[in-house]
N, C-alpha and C. Protein backbone atom coordinates (compact mmCIF):
# COMPACT_ATOMS: atom_id res chain seq x y z
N UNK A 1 83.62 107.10 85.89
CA UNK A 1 82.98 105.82 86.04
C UNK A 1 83.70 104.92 87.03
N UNK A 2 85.20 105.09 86.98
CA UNK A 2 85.83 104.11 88.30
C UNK A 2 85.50 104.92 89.66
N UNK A 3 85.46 103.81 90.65
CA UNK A 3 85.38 104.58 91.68
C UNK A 3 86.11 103.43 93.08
N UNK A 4 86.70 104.10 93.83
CA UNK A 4 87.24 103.44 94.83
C UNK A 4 86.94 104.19 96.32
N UNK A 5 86.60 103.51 96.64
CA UNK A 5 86.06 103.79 98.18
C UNK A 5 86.76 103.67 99.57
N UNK A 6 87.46 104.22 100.41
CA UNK A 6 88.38 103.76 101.16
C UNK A 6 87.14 103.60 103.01
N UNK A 7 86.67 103.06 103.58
CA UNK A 7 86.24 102.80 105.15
C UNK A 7 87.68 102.25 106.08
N UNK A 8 87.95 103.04 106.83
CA UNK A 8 88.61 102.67 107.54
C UNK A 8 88.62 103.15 108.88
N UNK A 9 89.30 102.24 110.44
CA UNK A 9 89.08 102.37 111.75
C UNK A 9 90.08 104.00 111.87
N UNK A 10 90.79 103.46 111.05
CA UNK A 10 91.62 104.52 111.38
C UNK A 10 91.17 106.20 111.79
N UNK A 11 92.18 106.69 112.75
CA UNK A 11 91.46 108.07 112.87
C UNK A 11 91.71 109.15 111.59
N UNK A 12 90.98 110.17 111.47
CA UNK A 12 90.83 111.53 110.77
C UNK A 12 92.56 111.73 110.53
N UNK A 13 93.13 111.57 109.18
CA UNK A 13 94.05 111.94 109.07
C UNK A 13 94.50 113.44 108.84
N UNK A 14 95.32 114.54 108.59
CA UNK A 14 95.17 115.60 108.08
C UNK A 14 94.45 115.70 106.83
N UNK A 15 93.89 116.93 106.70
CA UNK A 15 92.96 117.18 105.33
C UNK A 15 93.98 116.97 103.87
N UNK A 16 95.30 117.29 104.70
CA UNK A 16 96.22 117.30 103.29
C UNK A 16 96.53 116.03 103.07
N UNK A 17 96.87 114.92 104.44
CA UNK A 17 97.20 113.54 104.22
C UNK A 17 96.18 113.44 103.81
N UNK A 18 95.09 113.38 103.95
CA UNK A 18 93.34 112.72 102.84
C UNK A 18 93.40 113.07 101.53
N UNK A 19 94.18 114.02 101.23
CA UNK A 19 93.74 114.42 99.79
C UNK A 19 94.87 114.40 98.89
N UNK A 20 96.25 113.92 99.58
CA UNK A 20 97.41 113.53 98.79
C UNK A 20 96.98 111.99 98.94
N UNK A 21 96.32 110.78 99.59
CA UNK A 21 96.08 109.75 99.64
C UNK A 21 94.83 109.48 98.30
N UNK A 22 94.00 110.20 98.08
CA UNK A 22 93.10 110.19 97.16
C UNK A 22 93.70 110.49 96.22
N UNK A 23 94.33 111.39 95.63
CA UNK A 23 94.88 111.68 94.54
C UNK A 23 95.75 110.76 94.28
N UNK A 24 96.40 109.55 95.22
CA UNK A 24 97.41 108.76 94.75
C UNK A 24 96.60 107.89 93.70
N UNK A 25 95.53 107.32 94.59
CA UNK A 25 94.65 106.45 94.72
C UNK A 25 93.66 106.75 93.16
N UNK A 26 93.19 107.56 92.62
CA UNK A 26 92.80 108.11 91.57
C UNK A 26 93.59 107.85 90.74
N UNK A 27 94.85 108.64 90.63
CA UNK A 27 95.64 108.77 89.36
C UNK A 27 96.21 106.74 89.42
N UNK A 28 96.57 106.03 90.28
CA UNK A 28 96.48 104.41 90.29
C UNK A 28 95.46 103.79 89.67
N UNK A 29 94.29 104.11 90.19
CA UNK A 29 93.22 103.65 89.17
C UNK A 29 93.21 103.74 88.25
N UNK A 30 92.89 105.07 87.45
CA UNK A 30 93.14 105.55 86.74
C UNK A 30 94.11 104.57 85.92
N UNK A 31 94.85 104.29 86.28
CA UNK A 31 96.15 103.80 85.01
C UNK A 31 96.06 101.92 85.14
N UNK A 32 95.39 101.61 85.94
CA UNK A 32 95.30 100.09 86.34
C UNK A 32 94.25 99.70 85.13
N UNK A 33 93.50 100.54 85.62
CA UNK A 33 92.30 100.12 84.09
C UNK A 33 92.52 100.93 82.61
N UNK A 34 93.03 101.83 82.66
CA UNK A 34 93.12 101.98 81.43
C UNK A 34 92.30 102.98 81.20
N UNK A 35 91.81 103.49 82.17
CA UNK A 35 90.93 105.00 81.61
C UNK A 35 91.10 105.89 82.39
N UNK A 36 90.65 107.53 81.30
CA UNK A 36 90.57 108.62 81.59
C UNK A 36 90.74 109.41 83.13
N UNK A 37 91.42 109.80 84.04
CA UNK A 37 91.30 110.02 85.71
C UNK A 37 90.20 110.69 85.60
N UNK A 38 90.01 111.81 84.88
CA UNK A 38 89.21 112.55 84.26
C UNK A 38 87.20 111.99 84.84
N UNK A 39 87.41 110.90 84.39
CA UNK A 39 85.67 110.16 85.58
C UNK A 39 86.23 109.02 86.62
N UNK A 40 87.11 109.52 87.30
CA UNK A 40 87.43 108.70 88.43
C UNK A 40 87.20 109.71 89.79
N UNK A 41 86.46 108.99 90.71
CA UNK A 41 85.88 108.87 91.74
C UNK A 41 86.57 109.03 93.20
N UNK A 42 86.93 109.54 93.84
CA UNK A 42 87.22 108.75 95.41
C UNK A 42 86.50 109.32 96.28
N UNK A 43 86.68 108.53 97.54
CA UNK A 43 86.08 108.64 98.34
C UNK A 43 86.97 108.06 100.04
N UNK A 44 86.66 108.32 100.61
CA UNK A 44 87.53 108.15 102.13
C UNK A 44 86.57 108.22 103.29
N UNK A 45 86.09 107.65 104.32
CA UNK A 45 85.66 107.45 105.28
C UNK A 45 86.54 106.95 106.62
N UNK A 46 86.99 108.13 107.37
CA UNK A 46 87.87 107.56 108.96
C UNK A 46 87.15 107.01 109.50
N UNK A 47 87.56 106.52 110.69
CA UNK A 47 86.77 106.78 112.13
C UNK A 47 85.69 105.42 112.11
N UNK A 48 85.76 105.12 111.04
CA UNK A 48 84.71 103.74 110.97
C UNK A 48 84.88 102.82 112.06
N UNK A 49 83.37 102.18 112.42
CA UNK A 49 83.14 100.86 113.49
C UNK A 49 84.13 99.66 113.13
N UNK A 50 84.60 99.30 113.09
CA UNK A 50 85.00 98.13 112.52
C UNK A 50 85.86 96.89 113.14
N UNK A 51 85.78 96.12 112.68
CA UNK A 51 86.51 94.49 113.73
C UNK A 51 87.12 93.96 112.40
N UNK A 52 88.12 93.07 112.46
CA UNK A 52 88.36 91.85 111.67
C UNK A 52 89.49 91.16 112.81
N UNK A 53 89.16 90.02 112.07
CA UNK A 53 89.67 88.89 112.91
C UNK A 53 89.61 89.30 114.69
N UNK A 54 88.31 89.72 114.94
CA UNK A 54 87.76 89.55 116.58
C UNK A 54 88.82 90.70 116.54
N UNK A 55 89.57 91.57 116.21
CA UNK A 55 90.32 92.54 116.71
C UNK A 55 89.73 94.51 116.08
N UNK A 56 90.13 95.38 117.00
CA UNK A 56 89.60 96.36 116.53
C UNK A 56 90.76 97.01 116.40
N UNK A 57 92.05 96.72 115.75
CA UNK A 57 93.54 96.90 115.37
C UNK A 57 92.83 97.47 114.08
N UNK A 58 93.92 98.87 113.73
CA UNK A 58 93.52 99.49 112.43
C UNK A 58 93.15 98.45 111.39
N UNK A 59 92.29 98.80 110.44
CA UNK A 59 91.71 97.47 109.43
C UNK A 59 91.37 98.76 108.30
N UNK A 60 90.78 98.05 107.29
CA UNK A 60 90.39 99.20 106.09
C UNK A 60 89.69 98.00 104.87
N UNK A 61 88.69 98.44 104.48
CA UNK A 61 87.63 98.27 103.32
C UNK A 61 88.12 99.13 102.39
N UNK A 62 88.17 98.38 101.19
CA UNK A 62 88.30 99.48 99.91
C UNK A 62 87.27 98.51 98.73
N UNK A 63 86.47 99.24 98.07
CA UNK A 63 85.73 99.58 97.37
C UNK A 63 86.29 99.49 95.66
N UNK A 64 86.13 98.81 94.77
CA UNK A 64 86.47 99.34 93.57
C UNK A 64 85.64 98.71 93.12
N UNK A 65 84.98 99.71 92.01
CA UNK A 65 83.74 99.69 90.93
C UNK A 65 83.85 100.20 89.72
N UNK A 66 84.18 99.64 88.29
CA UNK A 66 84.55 99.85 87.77
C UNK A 66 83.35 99.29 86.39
N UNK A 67 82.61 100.53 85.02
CA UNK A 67 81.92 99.92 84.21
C UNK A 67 83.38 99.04 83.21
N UNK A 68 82.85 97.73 82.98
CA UNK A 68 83.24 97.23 82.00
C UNK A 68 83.93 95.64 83.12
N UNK A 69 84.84 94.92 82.71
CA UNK A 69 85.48 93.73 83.72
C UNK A 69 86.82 93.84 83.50
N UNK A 70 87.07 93.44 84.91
CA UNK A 70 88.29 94.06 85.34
C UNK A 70 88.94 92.40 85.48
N UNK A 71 90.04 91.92 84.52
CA UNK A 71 90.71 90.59 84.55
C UNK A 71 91.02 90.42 85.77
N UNK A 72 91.33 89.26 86.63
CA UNK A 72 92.05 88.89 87.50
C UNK A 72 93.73 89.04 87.42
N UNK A 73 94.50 89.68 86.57
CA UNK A 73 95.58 90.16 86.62
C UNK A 73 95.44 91.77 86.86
N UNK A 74 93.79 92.33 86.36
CA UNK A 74 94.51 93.62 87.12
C UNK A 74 93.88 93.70 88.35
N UNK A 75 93.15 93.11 88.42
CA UNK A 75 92.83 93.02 90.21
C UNK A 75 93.48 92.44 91.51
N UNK A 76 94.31 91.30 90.67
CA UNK A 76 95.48 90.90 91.41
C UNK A 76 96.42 92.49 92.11
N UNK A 77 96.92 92.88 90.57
CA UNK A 77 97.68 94.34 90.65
C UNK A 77 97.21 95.03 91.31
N UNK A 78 96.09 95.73 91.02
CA UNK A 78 95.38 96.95 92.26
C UNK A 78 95.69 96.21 93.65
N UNK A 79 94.99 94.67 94.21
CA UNK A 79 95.47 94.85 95.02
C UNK A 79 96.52 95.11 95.93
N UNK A 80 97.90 94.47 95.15
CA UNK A 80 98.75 94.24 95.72
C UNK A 80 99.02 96.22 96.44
N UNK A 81 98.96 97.10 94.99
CA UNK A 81 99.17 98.17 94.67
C UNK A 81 98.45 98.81 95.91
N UNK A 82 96.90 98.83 96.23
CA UNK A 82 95.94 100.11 96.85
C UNK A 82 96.60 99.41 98.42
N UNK A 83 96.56 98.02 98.49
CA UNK A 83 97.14 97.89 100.00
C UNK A 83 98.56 98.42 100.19
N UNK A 84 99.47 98.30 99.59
CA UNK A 84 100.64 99.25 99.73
C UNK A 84 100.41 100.60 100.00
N UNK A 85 100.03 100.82 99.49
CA UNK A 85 99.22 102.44 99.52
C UNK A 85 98.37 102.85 100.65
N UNK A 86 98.30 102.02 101.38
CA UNK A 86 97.03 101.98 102.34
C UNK A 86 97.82 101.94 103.66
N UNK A 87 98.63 100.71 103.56
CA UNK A 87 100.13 100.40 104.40
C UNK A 87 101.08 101.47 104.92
N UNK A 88 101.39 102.04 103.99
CA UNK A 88 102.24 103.50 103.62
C UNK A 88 101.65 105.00 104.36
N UNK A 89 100.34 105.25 104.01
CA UNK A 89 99.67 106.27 104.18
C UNK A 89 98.95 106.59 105.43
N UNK A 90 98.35 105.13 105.64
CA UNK A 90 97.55 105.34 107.06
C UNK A 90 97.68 104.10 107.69
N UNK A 91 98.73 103.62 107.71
CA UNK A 91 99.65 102.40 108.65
C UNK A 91 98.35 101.04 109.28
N UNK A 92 97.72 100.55 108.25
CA UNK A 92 97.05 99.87 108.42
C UNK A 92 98.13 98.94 107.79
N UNK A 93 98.20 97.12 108.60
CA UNK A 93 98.54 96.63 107.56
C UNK A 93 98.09 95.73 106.55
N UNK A 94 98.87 95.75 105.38
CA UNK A 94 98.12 94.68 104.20
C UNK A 94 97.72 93.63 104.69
N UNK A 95 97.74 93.03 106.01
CA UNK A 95 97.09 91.38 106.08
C UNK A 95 95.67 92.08 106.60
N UNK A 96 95.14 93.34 106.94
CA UNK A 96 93.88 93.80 107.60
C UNK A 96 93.48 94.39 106.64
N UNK A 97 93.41 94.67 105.44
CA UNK A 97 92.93 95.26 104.11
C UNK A 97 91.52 94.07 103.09
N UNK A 98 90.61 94.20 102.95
CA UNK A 98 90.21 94.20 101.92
C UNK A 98 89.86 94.67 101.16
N UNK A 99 89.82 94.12 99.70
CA UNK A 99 89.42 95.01 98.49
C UNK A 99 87.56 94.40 97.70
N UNK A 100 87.19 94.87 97.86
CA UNK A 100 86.01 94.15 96.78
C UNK A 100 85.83 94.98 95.31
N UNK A 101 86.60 94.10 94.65
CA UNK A 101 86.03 94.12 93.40
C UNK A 101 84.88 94.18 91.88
N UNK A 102 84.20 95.02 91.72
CA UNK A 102 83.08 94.79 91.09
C UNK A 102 82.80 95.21 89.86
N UNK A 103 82.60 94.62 88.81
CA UNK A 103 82.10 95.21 87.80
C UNK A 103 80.77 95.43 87.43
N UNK A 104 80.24 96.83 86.86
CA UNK A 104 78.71 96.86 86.56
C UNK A 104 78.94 97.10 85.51
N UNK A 105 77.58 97.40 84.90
CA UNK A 105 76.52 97.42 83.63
C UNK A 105 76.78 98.88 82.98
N UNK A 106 77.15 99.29 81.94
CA UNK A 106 76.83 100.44 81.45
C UNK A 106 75.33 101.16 81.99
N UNK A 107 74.54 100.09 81.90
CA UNK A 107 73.27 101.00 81.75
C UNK A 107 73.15 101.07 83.39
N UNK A 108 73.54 100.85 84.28
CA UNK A 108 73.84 100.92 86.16
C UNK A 108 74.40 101.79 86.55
N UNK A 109 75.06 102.30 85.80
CA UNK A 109 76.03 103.90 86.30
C UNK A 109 75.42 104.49 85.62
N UNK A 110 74.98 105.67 86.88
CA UNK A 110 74.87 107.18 86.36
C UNK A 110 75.48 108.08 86.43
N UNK A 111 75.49 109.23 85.34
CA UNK A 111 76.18 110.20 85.39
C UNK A 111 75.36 111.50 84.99
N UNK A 112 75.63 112.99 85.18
CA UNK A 112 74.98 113.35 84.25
C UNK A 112 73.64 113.51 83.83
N UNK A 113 72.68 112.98 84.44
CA UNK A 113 71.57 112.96 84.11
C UNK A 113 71.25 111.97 83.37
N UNK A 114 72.03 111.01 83.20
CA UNK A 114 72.24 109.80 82.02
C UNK A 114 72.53 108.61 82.51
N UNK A 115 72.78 107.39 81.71
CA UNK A 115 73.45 106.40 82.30
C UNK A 115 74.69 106.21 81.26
N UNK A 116 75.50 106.23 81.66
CA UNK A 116 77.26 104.90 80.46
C UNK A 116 76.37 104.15 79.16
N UNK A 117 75.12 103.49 79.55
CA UNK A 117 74.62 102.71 78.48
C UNK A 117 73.41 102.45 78.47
């Protein structure tokens, strides 16, 4: 049910840097909220169009969607946390990072052939 989404300018990293960066990024989630890795999500997009602040200097979108609400102390945390991580991995820096935060509906996620609620 969590899911975090990474868009970034950055180029195609190795397949192994993509998939040791997701797995960080998972098992973090994973423990920020408090549930199972087990229905956690990722996702990674290089190579993206992208500008911030009128500049086309590495930048990065991240994505987190999570059923249930996520306090402003752990969203504070993730962020500080996924931009470090982001900083570290694919040398974007934390002042060119955003995160959007969202919580949905049990009955809005599907899984399964089903919905959470």
């Amino acid at each position: 049910m969590p899911l975090i989404k990474v868009q970034t300018s950055v180029a195609i990293p190795a397949p192994t840097a993509v998939e040791g960066l997701l797995k960080i990024l998972s098992a973090k989630l994973a423990t920020h909220l408090g549930k199972p890795e087990s229905y956690v999500m990722t996702a990674f997009e290089p190579e993206v169009a992208m500008t911030f602040a009128g500049t086309v200097e590495p930048v990065c979108y991240i994505e987190v969607k999570s059923i249930g609400s996520m306090s402003p102390a752990q969203t504070k945390a993730m962020s500080q946390d996924f931009c470090q991580v982001v900083n570290e991995k694919l040398g974007v820096p934390i002042n060119r990072v955003y995160i959007e935060f969202a919580d949905a509906k049990a009955s809005l996620w599907g899984w399964n052939g089903s919905t959470f609620g």
